[in-house]
Protein backbone atom coordinates (compact mmCIF):
# COMPACT_ATOMS: atom_id res chain seq x y z
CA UNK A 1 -7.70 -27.51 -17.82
CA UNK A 2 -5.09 -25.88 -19.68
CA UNK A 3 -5.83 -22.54 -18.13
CA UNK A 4 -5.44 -23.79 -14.59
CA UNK A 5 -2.12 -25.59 -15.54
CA UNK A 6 -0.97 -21.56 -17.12
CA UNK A 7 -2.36 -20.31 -13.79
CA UNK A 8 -0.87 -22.37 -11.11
CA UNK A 9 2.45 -22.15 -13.41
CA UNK A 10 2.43 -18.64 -12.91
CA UNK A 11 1.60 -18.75 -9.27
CA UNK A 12 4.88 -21.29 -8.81
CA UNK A 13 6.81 -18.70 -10.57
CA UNK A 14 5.87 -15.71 -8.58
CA UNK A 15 6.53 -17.45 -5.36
CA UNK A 16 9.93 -18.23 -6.60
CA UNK A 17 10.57 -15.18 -7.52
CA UNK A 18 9.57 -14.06 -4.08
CA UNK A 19 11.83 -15.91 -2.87
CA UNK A 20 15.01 -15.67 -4.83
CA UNK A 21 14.64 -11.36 -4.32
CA UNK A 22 17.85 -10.24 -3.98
CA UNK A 23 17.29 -7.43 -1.31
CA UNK A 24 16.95 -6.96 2.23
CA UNK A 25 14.54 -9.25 4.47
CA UNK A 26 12.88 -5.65 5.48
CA UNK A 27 12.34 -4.73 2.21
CA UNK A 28 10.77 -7.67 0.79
CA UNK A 29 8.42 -8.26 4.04
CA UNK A 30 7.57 -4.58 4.01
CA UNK A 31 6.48 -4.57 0.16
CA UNK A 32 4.54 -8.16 0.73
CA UNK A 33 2.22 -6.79 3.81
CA UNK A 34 1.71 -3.99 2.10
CA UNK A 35 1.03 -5.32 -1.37
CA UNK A 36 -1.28 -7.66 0.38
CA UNK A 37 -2.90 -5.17 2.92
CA UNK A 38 -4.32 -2.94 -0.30
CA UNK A 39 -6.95 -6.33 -0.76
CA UNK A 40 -8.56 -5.18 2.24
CA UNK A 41 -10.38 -2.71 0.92
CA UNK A 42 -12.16 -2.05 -2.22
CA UNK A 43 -9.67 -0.56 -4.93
CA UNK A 44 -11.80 -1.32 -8.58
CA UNK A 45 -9.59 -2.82 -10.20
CA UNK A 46 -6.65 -0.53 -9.01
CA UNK A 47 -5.51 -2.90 -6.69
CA UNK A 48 -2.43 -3.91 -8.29
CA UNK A 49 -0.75 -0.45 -9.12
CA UNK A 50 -2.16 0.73 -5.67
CA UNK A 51 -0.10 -2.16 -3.97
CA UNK A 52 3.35 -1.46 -5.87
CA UNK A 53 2.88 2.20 -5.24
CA UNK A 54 2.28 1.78 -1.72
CA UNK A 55 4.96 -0.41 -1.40
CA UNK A 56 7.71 2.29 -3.11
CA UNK A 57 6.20 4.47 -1.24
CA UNK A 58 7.29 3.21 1.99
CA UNK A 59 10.16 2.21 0.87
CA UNK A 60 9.64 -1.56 0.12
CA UNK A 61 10.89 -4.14 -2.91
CA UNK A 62 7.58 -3.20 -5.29
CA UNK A 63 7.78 -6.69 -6.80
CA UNK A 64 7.06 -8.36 -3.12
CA UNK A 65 4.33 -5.50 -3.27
CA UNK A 66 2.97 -6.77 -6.59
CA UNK A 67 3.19 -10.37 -5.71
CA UNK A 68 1.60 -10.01 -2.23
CA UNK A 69 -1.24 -8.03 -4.07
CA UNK A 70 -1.94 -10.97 -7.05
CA UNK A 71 -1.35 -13.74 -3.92
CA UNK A 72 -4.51 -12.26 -2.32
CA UNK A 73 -6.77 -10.98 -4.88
CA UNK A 74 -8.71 -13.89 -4.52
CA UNK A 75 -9.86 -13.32 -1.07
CA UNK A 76 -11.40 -9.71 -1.30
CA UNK A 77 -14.99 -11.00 -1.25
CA UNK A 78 -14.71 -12.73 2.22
CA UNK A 79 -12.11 -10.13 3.51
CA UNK A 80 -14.97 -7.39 2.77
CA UNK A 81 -17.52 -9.31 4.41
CA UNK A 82 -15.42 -10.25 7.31
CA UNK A 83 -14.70 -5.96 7.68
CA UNK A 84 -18.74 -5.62 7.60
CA UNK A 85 -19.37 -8.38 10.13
CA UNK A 86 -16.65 -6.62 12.35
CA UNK A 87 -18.18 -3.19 12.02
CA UNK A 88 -21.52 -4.36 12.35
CA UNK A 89 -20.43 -5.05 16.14
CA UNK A 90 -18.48 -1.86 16.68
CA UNK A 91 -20.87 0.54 14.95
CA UNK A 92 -24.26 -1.26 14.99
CA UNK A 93 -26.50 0.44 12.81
CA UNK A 94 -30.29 -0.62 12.01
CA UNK A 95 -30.48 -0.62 8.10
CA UNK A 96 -34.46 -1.00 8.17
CA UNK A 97 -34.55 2.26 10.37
CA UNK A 98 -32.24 4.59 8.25
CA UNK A 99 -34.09 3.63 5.00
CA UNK A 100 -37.19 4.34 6.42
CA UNK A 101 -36.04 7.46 7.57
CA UNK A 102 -33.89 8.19 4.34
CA UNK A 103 -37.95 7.38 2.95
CA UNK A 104 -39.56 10.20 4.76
CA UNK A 105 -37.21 13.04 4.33
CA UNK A 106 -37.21 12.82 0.56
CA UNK A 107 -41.19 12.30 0.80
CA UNK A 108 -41.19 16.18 1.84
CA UNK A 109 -38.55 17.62 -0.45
């Protein structure tokens, strides 16, 4: 219990501090999407620095881009499997097929 109390303290205080940035609308938006846009893919454990860097990068407020990645983290799991499920229907591939033929060209190397 006392854990989730320190962790939705900490999540109160990042969203105020998102809120009370003192720099342009742009700037803050820019760094959130992009802080938060680095959680769709799969960064091991990078995510964080990947999302502030990104988010200097282009220009952005890198503490929106810190707090959009942290806000998200969460949700990587089902955001992966969501990007499977929609590549599954743009690139179909049969798995059983390309293991089985994976199988028979290292049978005759």
């Amino acid at each position: 219990m006392r854990k989730l109390t320190f962790l939705m303290r900490r999540f109160k205080f990042l969203i105020i501090k998102l809120l009370r940035l003192k720099d342009h609308s742009h700037k803050v938006a820019l760094g959130f999407s992009l802080g938060s846009i680095v959680n769709f893919i799969p960064t091991f454990g990078f995510g964080l620095m990947i999302s502030v860097g990104l988010a200097k990068l282009c220009k952005g407020n890198s503490i929106a881009g810190l707090i959009g990645g942290m806000l998200f983290m969460w949700a990587f799991p089902l955001l992966f499997y969501l990007n499977m499920v929609v590549g599954s229907y743009i690139f179909p591939v049969d798995l059983d097929q390309t293991f089985l033929d994976a199988a028979f060209l290292v049978s005759f190397d």
